[in-house]
Protein backbone atom coordinates (compact mmCIF):
# COMPACT_ATOMS: atom_id res chain seq x y z
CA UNK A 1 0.00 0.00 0.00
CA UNK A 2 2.80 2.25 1.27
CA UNK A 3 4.94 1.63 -1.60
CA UNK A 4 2.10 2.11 -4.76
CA UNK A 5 1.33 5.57 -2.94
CA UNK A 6 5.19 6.22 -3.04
CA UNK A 7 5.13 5.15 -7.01
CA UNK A 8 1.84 7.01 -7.85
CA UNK A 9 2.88 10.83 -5.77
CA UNK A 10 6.42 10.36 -7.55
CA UNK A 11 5.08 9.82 -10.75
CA UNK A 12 2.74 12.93 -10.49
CA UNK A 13 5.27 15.16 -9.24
CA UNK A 14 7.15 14.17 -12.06
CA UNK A 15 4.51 14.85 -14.68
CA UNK A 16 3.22 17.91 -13.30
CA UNK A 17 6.36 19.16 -12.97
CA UNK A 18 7.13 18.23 -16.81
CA UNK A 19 4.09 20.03 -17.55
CA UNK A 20 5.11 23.25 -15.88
CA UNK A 21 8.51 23.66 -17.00
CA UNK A 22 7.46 23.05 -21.21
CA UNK A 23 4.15 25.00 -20.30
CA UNK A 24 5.07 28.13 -22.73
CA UNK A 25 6.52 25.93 -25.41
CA UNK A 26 3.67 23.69 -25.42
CA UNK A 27 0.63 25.77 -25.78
CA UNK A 28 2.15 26.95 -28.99
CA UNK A 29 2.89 23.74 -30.37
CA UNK A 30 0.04 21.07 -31.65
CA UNK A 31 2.37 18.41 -30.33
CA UNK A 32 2.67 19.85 -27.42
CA UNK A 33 -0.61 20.48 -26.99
CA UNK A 34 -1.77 16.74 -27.30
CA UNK A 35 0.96 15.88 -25.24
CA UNK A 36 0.19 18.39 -22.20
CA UNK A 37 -4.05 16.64 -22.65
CA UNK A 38 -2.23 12.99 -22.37
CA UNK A 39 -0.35 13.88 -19.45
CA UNK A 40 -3.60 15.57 -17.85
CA UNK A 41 -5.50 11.89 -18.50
CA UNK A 42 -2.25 9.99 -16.97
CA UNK A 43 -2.76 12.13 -13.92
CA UNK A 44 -6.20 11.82 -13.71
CA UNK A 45 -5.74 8.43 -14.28
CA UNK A 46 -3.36 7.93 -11.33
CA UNK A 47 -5.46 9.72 -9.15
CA UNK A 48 -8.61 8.29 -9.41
CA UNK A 49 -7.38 4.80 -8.97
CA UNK A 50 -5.81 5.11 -6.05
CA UNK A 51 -6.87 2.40 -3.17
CA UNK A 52 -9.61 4.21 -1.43
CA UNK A 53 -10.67 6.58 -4.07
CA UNK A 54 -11.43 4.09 -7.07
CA UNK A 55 -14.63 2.99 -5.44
CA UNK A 56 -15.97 6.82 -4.37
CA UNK A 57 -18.08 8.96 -6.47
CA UNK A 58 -17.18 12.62 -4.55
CA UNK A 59 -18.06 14.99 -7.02
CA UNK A 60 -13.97 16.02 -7.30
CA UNK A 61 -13.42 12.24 -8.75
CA UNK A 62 -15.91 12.46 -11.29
CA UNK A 63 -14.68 14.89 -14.01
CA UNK A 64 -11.02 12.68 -13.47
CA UNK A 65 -12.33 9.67 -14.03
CA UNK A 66 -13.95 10.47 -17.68
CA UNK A 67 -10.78 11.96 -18.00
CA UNK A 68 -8.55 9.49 -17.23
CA UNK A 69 -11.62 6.57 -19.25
CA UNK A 70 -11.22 9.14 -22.27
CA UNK A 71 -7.24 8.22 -22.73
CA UNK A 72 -7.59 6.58 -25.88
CA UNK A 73 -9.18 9.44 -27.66
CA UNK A 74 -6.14 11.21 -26.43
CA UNK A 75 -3.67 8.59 -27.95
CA UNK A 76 -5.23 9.10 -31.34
CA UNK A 77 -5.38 13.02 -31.46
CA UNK A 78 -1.76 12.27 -30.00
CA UNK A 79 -0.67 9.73 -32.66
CA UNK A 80 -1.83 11.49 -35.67
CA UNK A 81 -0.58 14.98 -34.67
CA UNK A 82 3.18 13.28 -34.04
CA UNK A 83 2.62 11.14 -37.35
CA UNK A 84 0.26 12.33 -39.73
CA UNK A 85 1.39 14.44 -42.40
CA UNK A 86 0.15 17.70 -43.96
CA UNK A 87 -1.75 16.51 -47.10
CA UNK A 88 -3.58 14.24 -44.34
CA UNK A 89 -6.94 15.40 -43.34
CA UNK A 90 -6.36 15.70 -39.97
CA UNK A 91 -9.86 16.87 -39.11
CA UNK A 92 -11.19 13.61 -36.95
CA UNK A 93 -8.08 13.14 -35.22
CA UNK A 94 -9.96 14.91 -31.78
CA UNK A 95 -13.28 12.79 -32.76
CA UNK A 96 -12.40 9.65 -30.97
CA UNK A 97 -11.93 12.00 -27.95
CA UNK A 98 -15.08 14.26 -28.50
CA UNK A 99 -17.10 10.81 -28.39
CA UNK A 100 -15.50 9.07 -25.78
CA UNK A 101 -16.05 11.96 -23.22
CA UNK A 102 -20.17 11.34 -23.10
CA UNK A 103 -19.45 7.42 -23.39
CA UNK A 104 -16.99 7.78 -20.27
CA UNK A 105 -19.49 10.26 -18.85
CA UNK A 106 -22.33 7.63 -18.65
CA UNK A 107 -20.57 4.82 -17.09
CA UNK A 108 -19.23 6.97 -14.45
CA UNK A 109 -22.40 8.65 -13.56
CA UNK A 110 -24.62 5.55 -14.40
CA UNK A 111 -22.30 2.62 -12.67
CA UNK A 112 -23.82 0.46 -14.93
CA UNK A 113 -21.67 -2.37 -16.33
CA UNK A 114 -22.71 -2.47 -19.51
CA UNK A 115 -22.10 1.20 -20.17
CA UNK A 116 -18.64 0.73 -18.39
CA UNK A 117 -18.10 -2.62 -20.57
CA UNK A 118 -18.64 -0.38 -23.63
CA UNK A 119 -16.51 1.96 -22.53
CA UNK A 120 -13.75 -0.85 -22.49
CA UNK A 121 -14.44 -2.11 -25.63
CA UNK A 122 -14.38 0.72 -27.52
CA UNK A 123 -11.03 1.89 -25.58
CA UNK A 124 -9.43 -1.46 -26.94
CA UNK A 125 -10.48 -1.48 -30.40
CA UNK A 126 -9.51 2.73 -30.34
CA UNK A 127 -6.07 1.23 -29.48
CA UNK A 128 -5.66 -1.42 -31.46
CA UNK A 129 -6.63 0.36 -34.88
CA UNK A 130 -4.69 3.13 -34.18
CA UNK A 131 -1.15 1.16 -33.04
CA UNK A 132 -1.56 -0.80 -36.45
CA UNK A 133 -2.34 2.63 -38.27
CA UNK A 134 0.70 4.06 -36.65
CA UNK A 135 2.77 0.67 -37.58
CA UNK A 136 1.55 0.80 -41.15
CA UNK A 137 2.60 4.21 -42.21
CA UNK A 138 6.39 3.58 -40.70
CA UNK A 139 7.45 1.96 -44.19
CA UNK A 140 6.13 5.30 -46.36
CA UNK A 141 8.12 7.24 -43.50
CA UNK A 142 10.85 8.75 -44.64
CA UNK A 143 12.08 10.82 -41.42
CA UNK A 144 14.32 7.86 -40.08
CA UNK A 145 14.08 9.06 -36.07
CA UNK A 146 10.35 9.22 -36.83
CA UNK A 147 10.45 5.94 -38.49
CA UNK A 148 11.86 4.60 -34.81
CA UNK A 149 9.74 6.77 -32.83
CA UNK A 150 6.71 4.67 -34.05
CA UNK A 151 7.76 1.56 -32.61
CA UNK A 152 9.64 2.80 -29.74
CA UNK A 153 6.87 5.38 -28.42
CA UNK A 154 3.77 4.91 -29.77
CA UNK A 155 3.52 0.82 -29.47
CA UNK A 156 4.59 1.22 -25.54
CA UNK A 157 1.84 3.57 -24.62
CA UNK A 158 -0.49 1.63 -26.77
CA UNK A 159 0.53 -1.64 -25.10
CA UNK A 160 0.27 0.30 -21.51
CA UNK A 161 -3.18 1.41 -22.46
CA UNK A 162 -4.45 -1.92 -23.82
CA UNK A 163 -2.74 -3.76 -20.46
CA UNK A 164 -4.23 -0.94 -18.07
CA UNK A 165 -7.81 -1.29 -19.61
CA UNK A 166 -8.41 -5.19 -19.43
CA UNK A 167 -6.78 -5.28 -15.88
CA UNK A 168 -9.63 -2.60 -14.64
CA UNK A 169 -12.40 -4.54 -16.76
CA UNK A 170 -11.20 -7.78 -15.34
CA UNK A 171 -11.27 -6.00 -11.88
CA UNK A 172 -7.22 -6.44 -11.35
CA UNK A 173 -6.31 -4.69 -8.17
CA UNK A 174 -3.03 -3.23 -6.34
CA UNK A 175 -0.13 -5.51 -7.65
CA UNK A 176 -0.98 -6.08 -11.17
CA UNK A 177 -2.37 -2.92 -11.39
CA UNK A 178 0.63 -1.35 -9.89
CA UNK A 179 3.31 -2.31 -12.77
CA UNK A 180 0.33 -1.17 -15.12
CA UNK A 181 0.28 2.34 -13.41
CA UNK A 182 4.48 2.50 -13.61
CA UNK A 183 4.71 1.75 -17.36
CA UNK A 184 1.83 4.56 -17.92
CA UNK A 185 3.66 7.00 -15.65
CA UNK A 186 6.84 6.57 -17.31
CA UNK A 187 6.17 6.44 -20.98
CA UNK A 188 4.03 9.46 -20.25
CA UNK A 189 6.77 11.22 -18.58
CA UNK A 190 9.37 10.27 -21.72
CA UNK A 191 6.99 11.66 -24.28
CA UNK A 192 6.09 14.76 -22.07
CA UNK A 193 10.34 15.00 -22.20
CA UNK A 194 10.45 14.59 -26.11
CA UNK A 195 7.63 17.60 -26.69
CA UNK A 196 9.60 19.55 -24.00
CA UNK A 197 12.80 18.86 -26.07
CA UNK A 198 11.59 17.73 -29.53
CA UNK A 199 14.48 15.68 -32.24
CA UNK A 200 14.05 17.93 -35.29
CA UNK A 201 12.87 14.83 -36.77
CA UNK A 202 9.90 15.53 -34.28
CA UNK A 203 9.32 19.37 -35.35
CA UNK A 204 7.04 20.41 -38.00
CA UNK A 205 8.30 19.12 -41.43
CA UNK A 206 8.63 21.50 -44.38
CA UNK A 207 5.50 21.80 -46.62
CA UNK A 208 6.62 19.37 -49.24
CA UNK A 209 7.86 21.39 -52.80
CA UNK A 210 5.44 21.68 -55.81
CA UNK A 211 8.24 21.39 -57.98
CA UNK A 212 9.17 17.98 -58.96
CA UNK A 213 12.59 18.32 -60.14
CA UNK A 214 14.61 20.93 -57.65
CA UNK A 215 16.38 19.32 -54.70
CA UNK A 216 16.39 22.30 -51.78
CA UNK A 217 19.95 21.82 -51.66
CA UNK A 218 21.53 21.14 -54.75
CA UNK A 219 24.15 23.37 -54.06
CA UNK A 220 25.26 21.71 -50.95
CA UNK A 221 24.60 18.56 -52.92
CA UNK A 222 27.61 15.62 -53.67
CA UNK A 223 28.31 14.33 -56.62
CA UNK A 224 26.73 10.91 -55.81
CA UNK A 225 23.68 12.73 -54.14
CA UNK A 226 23.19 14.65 -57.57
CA UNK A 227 23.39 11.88 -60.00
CA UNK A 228 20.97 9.79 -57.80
CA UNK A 229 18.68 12.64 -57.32
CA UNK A 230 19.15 12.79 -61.61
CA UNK A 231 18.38 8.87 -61.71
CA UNK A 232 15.21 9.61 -59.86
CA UNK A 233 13.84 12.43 -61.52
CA UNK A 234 13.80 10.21 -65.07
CA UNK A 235 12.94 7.52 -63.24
CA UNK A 236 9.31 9.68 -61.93
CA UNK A 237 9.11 11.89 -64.98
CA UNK A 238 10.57 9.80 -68.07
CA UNK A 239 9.77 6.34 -67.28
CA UNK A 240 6.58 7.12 -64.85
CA UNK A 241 7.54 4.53 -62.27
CA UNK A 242 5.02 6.38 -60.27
CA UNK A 243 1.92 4.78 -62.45
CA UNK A 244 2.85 1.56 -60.40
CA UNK A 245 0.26 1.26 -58.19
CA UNK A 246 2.44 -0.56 -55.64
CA UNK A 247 5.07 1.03 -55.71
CA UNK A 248 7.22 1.74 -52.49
CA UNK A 249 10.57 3.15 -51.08
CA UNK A 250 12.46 -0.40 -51.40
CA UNK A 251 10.88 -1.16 -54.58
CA UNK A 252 11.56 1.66 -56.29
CA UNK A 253 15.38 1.51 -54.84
CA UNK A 254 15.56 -1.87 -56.19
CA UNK A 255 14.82 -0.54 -59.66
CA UNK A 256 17.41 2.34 -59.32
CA UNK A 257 19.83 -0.39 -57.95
CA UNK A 258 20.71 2.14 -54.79
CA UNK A 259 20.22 1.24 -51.32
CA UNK A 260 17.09 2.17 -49.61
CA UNK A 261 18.59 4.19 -46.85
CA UNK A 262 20.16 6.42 -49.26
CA UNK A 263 17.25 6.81 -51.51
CA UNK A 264 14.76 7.53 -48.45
CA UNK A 265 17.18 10.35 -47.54
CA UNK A 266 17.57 11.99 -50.71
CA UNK A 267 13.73 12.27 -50.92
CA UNK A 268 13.56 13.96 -47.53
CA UNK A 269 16.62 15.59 -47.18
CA UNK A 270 17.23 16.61 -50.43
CA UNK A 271 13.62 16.83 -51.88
CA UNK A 272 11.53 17.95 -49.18
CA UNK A 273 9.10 14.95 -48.42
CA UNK A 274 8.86 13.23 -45.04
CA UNK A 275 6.41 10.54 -46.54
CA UNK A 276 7.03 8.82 -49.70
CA UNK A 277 3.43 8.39 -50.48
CA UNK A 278 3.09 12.40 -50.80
CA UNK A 279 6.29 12.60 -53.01
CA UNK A 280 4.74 9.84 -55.33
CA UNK A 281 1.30 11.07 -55.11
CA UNK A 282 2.56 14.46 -56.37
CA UNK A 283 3.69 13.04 -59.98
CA UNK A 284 0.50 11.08 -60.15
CA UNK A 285 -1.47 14.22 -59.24
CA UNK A 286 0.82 16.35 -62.05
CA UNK A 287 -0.53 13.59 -64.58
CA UNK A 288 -4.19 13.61 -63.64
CA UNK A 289 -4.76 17.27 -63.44
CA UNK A 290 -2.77 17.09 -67.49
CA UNK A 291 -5.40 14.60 -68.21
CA UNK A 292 -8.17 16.08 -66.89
CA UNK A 293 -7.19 19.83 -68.54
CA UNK A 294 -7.25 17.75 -71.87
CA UNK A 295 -9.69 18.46 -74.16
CA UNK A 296 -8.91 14.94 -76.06
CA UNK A 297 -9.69 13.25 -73.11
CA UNK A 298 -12.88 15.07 -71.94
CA UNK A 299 -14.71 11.62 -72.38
CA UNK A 300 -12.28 9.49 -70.78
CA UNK A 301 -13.99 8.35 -67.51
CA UNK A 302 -12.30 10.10 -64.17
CA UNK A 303 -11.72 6.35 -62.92
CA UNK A 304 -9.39 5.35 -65.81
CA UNK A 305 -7.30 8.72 -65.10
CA UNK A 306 -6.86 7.91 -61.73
CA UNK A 307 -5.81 4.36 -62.41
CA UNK A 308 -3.94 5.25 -65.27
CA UNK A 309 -1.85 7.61 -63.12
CA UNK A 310 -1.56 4.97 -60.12
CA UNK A 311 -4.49 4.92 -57.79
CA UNK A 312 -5.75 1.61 -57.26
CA UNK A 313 -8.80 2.72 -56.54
CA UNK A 314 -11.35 5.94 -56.87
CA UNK A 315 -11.71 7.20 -52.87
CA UNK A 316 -7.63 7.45 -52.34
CA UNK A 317 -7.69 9.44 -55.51
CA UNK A 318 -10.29 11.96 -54.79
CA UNK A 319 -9.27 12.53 -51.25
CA UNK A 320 -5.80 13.85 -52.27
CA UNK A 321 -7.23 15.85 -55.66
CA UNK A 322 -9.81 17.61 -53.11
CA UNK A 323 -6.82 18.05 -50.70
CA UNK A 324 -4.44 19.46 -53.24
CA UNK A 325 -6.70 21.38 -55.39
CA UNK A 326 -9.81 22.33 -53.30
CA UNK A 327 -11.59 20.51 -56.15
CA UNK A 328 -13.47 17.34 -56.80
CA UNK A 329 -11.73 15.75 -60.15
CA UNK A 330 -15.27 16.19 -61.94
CA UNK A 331 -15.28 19.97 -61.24
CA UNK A 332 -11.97 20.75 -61.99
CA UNK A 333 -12.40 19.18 -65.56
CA UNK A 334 -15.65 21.42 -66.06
CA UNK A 335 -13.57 24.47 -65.19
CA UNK A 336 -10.76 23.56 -66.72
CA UNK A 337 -12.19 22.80 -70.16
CA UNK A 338 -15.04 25.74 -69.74
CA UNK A 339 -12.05 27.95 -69.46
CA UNK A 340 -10.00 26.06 -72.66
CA UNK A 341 -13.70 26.97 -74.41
CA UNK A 342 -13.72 30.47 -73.93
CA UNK A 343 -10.07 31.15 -74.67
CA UNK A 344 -11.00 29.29 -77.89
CA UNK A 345 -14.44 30.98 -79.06
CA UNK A 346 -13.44 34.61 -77.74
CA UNK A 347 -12.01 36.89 -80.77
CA UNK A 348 -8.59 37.48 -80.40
CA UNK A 349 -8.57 41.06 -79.64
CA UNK A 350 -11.39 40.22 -76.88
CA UNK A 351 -9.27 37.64 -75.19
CA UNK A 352 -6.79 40.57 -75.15
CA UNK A 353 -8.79 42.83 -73.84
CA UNK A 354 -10.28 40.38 -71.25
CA UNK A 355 -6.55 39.73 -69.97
CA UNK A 356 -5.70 43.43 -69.83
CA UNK A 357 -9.29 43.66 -68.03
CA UNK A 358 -10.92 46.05 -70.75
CA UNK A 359 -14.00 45.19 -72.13
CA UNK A 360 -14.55 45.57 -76.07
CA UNK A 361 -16.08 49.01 -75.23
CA UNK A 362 -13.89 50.64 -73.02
CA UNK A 363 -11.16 53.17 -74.21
């Protein structure tokens, strides 16, 4: 008894006083932000299942203890502000959280099991999805620290969370519990450190370039970094590797015969993209929008553009044309050709005039 108390004040001295020393830093950062909210459930979470407490329902315990049953909607705002990229909609990553609050809400207030049972299943499966989410995009990554970060980080509060949920729906107490409460304390307290003190791998990345074929650096560029960064750009642009609709980072350094390391840093370092999904999704983009501007190809269906370029499918497609253009595919071919229509049926000295902004009747 003596000792978990000793465990649970220690750890939140130690995350309070994390909290309070990045406090300026981290209201201005999105990172830290999610962080600081984590930290706030991990407390919460510490307090209000402490022996003695856990079964009370003071009116102090109650906002803390949707707090601390609202941690997984936390992990995934968390997650996909660390991991998720700009052309990412990045809208829902706080809707796991919004909806959990009411769910946590009504178990606490209600006691009933089966609103507390919910509340554990949906925690789990929250978890779960969003571990293997973070786990899938680590191949596309091409920040390397990031690409380590996943694994390291993410997977240990994940596992925490998952182990700390089914002990409290199995009704675990004290021992069990108490190596539960350490792990969550700590890896808390190391990723409270890491927003403190962020790896630049962990800082904003650079909005990834428009331009397809100017490294950021090529002055500071070697010899072997230039004619690799050469060999790509025909590889994207002359032989459209990109219209591969599997194509990755190893298999597209086995076809330039370089080793993958090298070839994931030249695309980030050198080129400007942390994910390699965004740096091939920007020639197939290039393409479509050509296609789709093309009065030849006015009939051809938006489907067999978008699989022509390298989609394998329709909804992956039109989520990054919306995101990059503001535009469905559909209505940017109806402007796009309506505009190629009235260049072509205007006069020529009215398309002047409509350029200069003069109208056929003014002076």
């Amino acid at each position: 008894m003596l000792l978990e108390t000793g465990f649970r004040g220690g750890a939140l001295a130690l995350l309070g006083l994390l909290a309070i020393i990045g406090l300026p830093g981290t209201l201005r950062s999105p990172i830290g932000r999610a962080t600081l909210l984590f930290d706030l459930c991990v407390i919460a979470f510490l307090i209000e299942t402490a022996p003695g407490i856990h079964e009370g329902l003071v009116w102090w315990i109650i906002p803390l203890r949707i707090l601390s049953n609202s941690i997984a909607g936390v992990f995934v705002a968390w997650a996909e502000t660390v991991f998720g990229d700009a052309s990412q909609s990045t809208r829902w990553r706080w809707a796991v959280f919004v909806a959990l609050l009411p769910l946590a809400g009504v178990a606490t207030l209600s006691g009933s099991s089966l609103a507390w049972n919910a509340t554990h299943a949906v925690t789990l499966i929250v978890v779960v999805i969003e571990t293997a989410r973070v786990l899938a995009g680590r191949k596309a990554d091409l920040v390397e620290g990031r690409r380590r970060f996943r694994i390291i980080f993410t997977c240990a509060v994940g596992l925490v969370i998952l182990a700390t949920t089914m002990l409290d729906a199995a009704g675990v107490r004290w021992l069990p519990g108490l190596s539960a409460v350490l792990g969550l304390a700590i890896v808390a307290a190391m990723i409270r450190l890491r927003a403190v003190m962020p790896e630049p791998t962990l800082e904003p990345a650079p909005a990834a370039r428009r331009g397809l074929t100017i490294p950021i650096a090529a002055t500071e560029m070697s010899a072997e970094e230039r004619h690799l960064a050469e060999r790509l750009r025909r590889a994207m642009e002359q032989d459209r590797a990109y219209r591969d609709s599997d194509l990755s980072v190893d298999r597209l350094a086995e076809q330039l015969g370089v080793p993958e390391y090298r070839l994931r840093r030249t695309i980030n370092q050198r080129l400007g993209y942390r994910n390699f999904t965004d740096f091939v999704n920007e020639h197939r983009l290039k393409e479509a929008r050509e296609a789709l501007s093309d009065l030849a190809q006015s009939r051809v269906p938006v489907l067999t553009i978008a699989l022509d370029a390298g989609w394998g499918s329709i909804g992956p497609f039109n989520r990054a044309f919306k995101g990059q253009t503001g535009q469905t595919p559909t209505e940017f071919r109806r402007r796009a050709l309506a505009d190629f229509a009235i260049g072509h049926i205007l006069p020529e000295s009215a398309r002047s005039d409509a350029t200069s902004g003069k109208t056929p009747t003014s002076a």
